[in-house]
N, C-alpha and C. Protein backbone atom coordinates (compact mmCIF):
# COMPACT_ATOMS: atom_id res chain seq x y z
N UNK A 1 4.32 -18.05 -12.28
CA UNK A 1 3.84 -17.65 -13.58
C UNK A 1 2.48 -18.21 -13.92
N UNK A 2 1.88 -18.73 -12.97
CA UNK A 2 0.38 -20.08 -13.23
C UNK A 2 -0.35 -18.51 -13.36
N UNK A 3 -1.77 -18.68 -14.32
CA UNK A 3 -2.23 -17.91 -14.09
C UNK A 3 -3.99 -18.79 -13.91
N UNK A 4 -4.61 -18.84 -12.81
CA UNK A 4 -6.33 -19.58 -12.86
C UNK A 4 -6.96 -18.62 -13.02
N UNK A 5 -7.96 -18.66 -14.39
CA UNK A 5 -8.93 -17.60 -14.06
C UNK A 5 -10.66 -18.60 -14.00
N UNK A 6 -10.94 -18.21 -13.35
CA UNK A 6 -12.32 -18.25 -12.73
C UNK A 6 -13.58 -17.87 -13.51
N UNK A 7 -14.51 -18.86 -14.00
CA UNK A 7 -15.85 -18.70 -14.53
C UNK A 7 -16.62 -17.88 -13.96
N UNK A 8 -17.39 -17.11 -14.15
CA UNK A 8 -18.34 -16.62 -13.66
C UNK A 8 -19.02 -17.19 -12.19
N UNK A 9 -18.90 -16.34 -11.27
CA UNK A 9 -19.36 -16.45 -10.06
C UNK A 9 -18.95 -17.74 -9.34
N UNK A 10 -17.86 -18.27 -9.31
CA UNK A 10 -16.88 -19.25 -8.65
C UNK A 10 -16.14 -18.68 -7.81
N UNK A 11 -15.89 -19.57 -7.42
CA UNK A 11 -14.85 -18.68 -6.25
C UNK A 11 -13.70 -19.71 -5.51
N UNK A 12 -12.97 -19.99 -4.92
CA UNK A 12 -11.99 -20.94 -4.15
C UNK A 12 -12.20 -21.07 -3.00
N UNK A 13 -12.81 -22.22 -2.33
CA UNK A 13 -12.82 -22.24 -1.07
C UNK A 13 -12.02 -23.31 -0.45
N UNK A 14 -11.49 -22.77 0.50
CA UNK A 14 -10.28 -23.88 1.59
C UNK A 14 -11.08 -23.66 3.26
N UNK A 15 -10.77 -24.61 3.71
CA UNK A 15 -10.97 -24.69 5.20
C UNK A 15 -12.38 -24.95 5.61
N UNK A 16 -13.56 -24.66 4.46
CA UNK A 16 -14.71 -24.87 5.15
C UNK A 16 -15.49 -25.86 5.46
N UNK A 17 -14.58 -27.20 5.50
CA UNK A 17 -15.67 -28.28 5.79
C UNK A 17 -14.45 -28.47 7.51
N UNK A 18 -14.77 -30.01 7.84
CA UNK A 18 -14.65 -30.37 8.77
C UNK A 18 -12.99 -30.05 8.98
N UNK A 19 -12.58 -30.67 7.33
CA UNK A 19 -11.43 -31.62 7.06
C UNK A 19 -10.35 -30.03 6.58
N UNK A 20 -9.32 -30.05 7.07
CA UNK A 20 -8.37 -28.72 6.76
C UNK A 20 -8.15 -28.83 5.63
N UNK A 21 -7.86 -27.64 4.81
CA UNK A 21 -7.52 -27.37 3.65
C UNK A 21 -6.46 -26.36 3.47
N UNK A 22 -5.61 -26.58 2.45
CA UNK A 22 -4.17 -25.79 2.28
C UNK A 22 -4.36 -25.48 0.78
N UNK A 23 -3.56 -23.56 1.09
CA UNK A 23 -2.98 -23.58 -0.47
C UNK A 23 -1.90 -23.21 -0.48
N UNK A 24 -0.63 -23.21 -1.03
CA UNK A 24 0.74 -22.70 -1.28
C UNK A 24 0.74 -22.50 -2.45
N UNK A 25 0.49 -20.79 -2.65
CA UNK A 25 0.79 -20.45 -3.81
C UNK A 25 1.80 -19.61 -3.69
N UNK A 26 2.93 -19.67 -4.41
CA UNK A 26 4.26 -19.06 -4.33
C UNK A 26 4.73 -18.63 -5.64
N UNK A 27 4.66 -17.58 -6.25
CA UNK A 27 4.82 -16.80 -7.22
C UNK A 27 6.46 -16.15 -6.85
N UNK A 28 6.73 -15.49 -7.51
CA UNK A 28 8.39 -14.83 -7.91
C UNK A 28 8.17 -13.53 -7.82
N UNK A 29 8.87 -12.22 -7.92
CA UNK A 29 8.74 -10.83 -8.44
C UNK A 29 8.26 -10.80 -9.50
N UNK A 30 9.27 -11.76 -10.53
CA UNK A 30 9.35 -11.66 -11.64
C UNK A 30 8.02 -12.62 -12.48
N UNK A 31 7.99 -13.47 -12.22
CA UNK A 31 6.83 -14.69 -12.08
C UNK A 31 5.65 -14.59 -11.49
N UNK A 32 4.29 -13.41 -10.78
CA UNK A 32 3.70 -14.30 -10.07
C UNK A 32 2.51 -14.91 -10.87
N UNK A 33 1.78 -15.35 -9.89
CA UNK A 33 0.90 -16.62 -10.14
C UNK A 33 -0.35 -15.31 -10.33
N UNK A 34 -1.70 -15.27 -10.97
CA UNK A 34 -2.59 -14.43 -11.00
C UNK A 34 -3.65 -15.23 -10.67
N UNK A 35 -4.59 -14.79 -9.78
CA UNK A 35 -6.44 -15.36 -9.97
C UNK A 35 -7.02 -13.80 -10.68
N UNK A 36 -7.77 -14.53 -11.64
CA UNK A 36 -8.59 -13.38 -11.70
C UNK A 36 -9.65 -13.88 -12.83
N UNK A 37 -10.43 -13.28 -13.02
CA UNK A 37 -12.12 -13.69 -14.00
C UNK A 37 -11.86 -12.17 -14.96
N UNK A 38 -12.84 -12.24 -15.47
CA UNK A 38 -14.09 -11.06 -16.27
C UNK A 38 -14.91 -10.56 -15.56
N UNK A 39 -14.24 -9.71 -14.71
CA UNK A 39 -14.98 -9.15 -13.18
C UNK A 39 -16.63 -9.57 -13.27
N UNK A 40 -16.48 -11.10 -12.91
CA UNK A 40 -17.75 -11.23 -12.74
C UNK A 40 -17.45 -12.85 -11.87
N UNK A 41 -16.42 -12.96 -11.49
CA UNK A 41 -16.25 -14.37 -10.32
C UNK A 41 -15.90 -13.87 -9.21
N UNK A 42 -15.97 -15.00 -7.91
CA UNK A 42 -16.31 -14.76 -6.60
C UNK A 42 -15.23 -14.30 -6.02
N UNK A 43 -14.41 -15.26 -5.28
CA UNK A 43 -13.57 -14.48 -4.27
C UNK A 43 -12.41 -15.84 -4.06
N UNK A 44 -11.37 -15.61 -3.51
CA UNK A 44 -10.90 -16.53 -2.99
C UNK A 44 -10.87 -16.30 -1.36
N UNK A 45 -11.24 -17.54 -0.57
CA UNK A 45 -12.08 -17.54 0.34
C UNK A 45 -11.48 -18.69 1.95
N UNK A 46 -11.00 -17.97 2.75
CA UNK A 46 -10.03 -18.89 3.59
C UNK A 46 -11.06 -19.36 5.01
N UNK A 47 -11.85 -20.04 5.15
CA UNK A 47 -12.23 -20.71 6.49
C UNK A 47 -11.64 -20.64 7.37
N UNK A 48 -12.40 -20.99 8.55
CA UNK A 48 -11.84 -21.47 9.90
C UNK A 48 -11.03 -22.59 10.25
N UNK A 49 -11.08 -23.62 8.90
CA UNK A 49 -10.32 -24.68 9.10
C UNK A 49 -9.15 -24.83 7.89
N UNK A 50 -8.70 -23.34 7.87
CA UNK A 50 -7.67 -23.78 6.49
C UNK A 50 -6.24 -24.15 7.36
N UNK A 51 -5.73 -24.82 7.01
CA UNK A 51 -4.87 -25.74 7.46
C UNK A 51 -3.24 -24.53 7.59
N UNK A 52 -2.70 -24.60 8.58
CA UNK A 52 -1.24 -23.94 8.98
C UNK A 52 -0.29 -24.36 7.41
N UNK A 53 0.08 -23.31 7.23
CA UNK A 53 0.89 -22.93 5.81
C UNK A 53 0.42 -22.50 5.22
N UNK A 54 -0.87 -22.20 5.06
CA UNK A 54 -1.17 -21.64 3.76
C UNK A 54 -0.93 -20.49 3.63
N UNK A 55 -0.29 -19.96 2.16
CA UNK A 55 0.46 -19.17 2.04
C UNK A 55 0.39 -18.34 0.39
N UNK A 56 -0.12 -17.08 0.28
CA UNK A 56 0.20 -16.34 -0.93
C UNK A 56 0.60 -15.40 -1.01
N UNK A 57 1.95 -15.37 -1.96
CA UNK A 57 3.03 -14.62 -1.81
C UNK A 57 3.54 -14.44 -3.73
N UNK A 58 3.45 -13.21 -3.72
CA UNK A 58 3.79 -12.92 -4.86
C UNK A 58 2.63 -13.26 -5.80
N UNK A 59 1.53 -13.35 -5.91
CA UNK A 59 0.52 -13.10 -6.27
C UNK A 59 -0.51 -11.55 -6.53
N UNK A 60 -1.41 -12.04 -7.90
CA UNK A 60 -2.03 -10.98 -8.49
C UNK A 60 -3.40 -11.35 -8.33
N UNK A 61 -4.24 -10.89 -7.45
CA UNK A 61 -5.84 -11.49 -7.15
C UNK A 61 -6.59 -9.92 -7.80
N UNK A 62 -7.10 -10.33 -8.95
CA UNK A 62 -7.91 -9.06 -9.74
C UNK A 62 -9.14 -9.71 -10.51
N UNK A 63 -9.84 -8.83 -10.96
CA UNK A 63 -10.59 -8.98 -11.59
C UNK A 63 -11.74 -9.34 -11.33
N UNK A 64 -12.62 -9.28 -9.96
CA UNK A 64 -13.78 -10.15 -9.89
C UNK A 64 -15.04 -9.19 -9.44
N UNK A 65 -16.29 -9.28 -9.68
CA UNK A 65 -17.23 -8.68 -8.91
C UNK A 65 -18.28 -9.11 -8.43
N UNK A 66 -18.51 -10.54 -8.77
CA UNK A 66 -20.02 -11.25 -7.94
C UNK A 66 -20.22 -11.31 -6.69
N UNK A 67 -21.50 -10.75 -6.94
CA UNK A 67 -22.33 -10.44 -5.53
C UNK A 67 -21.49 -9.81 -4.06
N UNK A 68 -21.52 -8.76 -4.52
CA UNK A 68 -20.39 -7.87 -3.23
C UNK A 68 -19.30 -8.24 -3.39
N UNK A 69 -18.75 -9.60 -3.27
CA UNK A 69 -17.86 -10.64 -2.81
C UNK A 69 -16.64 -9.58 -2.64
N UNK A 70 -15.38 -9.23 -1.60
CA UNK A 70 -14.22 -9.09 -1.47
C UNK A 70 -12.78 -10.10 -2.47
N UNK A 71 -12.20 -9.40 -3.38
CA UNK A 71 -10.94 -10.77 -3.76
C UNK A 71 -10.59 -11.19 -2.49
N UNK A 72 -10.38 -11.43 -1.62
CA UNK A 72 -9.69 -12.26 -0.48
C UNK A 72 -11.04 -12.47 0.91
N UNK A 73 -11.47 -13.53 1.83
CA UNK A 73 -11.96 -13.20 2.55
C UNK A 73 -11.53 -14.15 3.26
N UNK A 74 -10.59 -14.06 4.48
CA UNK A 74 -10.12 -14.47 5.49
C UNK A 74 -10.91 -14.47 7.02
N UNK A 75 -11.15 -16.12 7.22
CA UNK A 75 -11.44 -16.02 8.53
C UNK A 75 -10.47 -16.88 9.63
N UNK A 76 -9.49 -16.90 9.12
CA UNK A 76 -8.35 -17.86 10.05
C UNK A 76 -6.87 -17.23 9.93
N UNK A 77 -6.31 -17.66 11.40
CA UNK A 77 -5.38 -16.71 11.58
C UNK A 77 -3.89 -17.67 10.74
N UNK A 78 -4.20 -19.27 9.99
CA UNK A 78 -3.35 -19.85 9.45
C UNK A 78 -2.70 -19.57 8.03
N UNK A 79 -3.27 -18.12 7.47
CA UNK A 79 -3.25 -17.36 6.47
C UNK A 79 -2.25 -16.73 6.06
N UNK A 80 -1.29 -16.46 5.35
CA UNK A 80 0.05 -15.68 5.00
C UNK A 80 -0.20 -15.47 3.43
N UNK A 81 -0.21 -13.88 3.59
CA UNK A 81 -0.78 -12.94 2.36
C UNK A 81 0.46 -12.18 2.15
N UNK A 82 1.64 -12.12 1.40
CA UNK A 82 3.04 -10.70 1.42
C UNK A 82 3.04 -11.25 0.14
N UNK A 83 3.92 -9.69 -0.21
CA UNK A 83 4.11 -9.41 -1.53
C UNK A 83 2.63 -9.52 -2.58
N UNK A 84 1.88 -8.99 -2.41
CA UNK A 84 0.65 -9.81 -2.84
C UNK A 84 0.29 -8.49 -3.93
N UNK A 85 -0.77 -8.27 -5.14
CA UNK A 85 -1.27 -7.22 -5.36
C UNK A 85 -2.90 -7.79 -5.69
N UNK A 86 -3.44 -6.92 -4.86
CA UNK A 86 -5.20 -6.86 -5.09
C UNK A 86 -5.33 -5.97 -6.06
N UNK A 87 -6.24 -6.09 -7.33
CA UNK A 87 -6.34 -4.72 -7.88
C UNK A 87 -7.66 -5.22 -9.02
N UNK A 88 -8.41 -4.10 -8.93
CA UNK A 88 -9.50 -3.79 -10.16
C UNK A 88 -10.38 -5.04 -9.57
N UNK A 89 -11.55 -4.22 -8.85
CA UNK A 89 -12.77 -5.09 -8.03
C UNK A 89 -13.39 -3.28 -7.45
N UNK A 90 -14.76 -3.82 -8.01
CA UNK A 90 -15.98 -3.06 -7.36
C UNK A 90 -16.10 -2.66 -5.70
N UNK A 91 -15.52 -3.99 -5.57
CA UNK A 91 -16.04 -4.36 -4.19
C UNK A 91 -14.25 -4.20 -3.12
N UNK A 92 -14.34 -4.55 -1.84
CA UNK A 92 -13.05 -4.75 -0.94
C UNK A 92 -12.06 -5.60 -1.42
N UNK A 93 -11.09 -5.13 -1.48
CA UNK A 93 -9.83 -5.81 -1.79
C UNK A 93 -9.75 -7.01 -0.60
N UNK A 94 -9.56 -6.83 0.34
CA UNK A 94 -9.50 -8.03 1.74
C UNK A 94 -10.56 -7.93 2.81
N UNK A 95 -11.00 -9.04 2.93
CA UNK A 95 -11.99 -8.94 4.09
C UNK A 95 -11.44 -10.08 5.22
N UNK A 96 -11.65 -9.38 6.74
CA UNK A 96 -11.23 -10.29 7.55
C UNK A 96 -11.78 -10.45 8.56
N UNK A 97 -12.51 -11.56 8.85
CA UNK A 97 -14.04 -12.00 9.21
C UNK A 97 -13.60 -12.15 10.62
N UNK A 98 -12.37 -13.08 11.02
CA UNK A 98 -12.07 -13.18 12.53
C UNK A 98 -10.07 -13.66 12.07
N UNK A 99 -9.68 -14.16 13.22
CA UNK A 99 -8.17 -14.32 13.56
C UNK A 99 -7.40 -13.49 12.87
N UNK A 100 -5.95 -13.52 13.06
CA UNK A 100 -5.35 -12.18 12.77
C UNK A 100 -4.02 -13.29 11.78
N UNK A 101 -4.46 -13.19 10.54
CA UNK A 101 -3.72 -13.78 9.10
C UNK A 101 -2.16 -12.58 9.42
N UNK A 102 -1.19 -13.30 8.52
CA UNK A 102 -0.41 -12.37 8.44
C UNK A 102 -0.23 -11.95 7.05
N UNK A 103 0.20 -10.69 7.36
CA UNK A 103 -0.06 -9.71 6.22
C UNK A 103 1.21 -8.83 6.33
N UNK A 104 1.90 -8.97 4.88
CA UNK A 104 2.92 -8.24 4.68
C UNK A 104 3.55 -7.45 3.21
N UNK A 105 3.11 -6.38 3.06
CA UNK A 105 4.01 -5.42 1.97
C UNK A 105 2.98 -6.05 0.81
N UNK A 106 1.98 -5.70 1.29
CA UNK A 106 0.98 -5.81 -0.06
C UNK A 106 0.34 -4.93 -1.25
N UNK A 107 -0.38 -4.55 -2.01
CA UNK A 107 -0.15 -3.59 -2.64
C UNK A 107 -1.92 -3.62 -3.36
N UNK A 108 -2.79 -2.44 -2.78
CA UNK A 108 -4.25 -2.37 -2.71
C UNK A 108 -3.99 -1.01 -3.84
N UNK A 109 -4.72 -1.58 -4.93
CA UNK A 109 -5.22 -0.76 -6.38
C UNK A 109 -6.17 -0.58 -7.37
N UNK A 110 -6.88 0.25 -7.50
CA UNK A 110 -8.24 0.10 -8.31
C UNK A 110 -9.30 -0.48 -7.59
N UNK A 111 -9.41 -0.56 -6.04
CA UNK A 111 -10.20 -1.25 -5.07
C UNK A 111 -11.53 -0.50 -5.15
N UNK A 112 -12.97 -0.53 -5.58
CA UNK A 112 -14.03 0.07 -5.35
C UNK A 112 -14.64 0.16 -4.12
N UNK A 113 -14.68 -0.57 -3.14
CA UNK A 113 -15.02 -0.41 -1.81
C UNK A 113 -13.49 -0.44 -0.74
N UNK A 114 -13.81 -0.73 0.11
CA UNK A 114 -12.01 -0.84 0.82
C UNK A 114 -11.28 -1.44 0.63
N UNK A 115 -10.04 -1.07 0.77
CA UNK A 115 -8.69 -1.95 0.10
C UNK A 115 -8.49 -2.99 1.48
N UNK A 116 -9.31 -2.78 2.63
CA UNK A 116 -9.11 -3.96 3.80
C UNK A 116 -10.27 -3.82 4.38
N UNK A 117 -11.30 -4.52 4.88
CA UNK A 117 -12.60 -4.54 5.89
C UNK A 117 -12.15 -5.23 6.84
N UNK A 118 -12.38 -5.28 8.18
CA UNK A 118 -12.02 -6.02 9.54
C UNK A 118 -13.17 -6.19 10.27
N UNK A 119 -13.90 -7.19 10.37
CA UNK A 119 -15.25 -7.73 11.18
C UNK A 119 -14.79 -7.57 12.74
N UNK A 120 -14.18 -8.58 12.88
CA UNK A 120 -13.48 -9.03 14.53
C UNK A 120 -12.86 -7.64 15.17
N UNK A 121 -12.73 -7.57 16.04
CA UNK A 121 -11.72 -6.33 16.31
C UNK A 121 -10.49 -6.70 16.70
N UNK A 122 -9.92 -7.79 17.28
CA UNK A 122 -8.90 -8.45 17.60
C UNK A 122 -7.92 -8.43 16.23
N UNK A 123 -8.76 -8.45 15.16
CA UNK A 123 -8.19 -9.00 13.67
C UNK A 123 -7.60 -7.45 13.19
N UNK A 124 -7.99 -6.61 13.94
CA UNK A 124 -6.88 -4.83 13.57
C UNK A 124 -5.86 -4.89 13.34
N UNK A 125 -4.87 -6.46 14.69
CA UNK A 125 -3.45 -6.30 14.48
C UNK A 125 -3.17 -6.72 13.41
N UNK A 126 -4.24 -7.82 12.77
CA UNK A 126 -3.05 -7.99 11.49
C UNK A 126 -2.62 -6.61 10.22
N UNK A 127 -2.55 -5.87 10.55
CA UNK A 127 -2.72 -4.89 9.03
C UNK A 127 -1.38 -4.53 9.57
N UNK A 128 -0.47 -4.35 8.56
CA UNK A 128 0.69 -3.96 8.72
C UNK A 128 1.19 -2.62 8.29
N UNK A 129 2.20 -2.32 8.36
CA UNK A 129 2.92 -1.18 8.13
C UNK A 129 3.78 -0.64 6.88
N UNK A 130 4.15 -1.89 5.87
CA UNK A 130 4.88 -1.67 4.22
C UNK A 130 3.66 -2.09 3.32
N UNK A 131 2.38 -2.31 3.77
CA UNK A 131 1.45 -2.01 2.43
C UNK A 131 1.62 -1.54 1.59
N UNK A 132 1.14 -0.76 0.72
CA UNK A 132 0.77 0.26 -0.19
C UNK A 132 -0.73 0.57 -0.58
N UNK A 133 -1.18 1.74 -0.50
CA UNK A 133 -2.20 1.70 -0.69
C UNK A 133 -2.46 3.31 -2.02
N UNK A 134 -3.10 2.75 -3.20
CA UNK A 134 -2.69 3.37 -4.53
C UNK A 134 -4.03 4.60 -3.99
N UNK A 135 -3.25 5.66 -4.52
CA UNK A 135 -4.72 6.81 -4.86
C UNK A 135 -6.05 6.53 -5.46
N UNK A 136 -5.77 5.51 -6.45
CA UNK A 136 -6.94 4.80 -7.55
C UNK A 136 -7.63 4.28 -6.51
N UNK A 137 -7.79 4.13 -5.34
CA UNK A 137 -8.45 3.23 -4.60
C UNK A 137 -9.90 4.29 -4.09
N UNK A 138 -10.98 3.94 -4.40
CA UNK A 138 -12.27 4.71 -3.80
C UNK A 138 -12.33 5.35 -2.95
N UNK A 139 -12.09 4.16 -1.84
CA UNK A 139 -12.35 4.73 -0.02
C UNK A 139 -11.03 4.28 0.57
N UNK A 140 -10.15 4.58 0.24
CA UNK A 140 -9.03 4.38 0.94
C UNK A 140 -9.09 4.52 2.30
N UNK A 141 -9.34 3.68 2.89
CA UNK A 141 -9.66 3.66 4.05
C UNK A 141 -9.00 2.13 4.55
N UNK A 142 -9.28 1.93 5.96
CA UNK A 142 -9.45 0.50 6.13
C UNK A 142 -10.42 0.75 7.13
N UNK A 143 -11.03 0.15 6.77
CA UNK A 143 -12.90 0.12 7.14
C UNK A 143 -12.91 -1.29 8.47
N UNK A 144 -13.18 -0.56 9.41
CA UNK A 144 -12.56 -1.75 11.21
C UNK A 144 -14.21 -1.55 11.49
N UNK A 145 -15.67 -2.72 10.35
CA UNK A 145 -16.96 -2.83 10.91
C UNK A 145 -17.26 -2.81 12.22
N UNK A 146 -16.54 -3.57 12.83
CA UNK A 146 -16.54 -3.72 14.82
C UNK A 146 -17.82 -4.65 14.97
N UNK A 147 -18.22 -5.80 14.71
CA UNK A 147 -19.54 -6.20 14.94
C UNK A 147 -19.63 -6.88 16.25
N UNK A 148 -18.01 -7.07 16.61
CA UNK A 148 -18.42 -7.65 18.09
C UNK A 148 -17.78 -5.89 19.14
N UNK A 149 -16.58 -5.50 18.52
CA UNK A 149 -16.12 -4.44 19.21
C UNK A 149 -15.89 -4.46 20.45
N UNK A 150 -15.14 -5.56 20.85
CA UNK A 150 -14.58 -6.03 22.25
C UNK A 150 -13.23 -6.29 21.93
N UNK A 151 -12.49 -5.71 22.56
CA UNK A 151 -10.88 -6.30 22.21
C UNK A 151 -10.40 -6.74 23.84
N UNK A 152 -10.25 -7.92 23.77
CA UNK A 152 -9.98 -8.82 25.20
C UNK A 152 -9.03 -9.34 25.15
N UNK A 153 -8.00 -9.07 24.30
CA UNK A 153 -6.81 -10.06 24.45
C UNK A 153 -5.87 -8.83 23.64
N UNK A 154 -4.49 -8.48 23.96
CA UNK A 154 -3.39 -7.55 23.71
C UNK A 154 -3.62 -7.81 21.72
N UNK A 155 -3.95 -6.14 21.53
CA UNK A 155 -3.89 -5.58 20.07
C UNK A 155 -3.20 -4.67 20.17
N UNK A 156 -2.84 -4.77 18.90
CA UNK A 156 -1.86 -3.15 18.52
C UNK A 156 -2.57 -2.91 16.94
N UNK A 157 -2.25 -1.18 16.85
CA UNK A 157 -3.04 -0.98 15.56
C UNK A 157 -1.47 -0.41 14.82
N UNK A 158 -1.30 -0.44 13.37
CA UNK A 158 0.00 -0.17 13.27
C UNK A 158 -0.59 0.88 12.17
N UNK A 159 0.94 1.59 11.92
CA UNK A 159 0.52 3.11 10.99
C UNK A 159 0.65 2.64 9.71
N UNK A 160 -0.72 2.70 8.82
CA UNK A 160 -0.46 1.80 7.92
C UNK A 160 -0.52 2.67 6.56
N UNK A 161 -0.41 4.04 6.92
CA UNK A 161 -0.36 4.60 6.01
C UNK A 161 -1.96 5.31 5.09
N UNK A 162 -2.51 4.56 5.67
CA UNK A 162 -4.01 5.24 5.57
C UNK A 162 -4.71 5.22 6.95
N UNK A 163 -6.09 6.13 6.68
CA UNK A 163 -6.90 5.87 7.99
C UNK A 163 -7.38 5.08 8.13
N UNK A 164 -7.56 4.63 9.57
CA UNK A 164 -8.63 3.28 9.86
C UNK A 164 -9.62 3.90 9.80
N UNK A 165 -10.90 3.49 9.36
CA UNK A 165 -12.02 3.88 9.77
C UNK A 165 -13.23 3.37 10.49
N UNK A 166 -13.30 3.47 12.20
CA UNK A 166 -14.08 2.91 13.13
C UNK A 166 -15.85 2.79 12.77
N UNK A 167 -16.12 2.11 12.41
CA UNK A 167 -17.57 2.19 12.15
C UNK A 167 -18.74 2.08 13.47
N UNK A 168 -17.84 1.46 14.58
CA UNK A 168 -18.62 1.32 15.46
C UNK A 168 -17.32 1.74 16.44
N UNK A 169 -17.96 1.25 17.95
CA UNK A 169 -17.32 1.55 19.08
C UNK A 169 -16.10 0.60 19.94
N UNK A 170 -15.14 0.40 20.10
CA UNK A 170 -14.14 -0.28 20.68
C UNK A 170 -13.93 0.10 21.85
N UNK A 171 -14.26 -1.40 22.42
CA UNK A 171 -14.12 -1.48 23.95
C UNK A 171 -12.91 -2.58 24.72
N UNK A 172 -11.85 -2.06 24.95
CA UNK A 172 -11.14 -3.08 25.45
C UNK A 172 -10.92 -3.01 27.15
N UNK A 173 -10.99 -4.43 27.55
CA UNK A 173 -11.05 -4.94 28.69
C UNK A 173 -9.50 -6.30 28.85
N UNK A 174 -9.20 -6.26 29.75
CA UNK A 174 -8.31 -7.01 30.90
C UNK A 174 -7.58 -7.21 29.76
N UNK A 175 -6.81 -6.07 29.20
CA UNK A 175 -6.12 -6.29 28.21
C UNK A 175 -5.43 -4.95 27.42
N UNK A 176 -4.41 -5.09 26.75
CA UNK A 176 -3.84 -3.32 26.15
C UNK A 176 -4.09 -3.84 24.77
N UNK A 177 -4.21 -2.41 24.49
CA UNK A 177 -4.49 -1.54 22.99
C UNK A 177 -3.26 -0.59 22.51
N UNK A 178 -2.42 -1.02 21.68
CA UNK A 178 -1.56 -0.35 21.72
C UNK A 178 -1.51 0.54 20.37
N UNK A 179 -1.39 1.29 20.13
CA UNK A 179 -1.56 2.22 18.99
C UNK A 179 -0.32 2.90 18.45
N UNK A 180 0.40 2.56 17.02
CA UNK A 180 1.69 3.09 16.81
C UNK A 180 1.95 4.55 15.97
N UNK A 181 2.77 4.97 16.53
CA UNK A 181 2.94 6.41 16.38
C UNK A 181 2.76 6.45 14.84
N UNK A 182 2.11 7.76 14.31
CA UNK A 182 1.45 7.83 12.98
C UNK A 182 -0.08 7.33 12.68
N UNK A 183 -0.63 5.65 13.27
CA UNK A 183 -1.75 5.59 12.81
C UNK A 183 -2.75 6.49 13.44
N UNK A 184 -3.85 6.84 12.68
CA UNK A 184 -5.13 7.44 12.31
C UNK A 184 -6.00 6.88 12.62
N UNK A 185 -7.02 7.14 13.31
CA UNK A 185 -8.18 6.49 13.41
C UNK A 185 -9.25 7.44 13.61
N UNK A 186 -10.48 6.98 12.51
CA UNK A 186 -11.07 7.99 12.78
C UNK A 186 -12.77 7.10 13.22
């Protein structure tokens, strides 16, 4: 039931110094916990060094729009996002810079740019299959940038109920790509 809202152009950061950082935020159905501003604060923001557990679940991340910023931007695979709702942002509901966070039965609404961005290409598998992804959403898409576009180690893309959308080219080597019946890619 906590609800933090955020000053103008702030944002939460875990994991980015040397030293690991954790959050356990654990909200209810009935209860959850909300971040959100006067669509005008940053992002909440997971490093390379956020520490194993961290975990948001049953949470409401809305309301923000400074400087592009995504509500969520994940670059570590020690991340656990379910039951979650993103909603009402200019900008991407989730961004996921590298490792593959887990992600489960989340719920993307009122998203102005994509309800998911994927930098890494390895980081495809995390997108799951009981999402939701609302009509209100702009580009319903999930937008797979590709900036390295090498997949070298076993991915699977799952049917997530919207299209992926390849921005660049995917190349996988000494390794499978597995693709589940239903997803889209365009």
């Amino acid at each position: 039931g906590a609800e933090i809202q955020f000053a103008a152009n702030q944002r939460l950061l875990l994991g980015h110094s040397t030293s690991p950082g954790k959050l356990v935020a654990r909200g209810s159905e009935t209860d959850p916990i909300t971040f959100t501003g006067n669509n005008d604060w940053g992002q909440l923001n997971f490093g390379t060094n956020t520490a194993e557990g961290t975990i948001l679940e049953h949470c409401i991340i809305e309301n923000n729009g400074y400087n592009n910023y995504p509500l969520v931007y994940v670059f570590s695979s020690n991340v656990t996002i379910k039951n979650c709702t993103f909603r009402n942002t200019p900008n991407s509901g989730l961004t996921i810079g590298s490792g593959i966070p887990t992600l489960e039965a989340n719920t993307y609404t009122e998203i102005g740019g994509y309800p998911i961005t994927i930098y890494s290409s390895h980081s495809i598998s995390a997108v799951d299959s009981a999402s939701t992804f609302d009509k209100s959403n702009t580009n319903n898409l999930i937008y797979h940038y590709a900036y390295d576009g090498h997949i070298s180690q076993d991915t699977s893309i799952a049917d997530a109920g919207i299209p992926y959308y390849c921005a660049g080219s995917l190349s996988v080597y000494r390794s499978t790509l597995t693709i589940s019946p239903g997803a889209e890619l365009r």
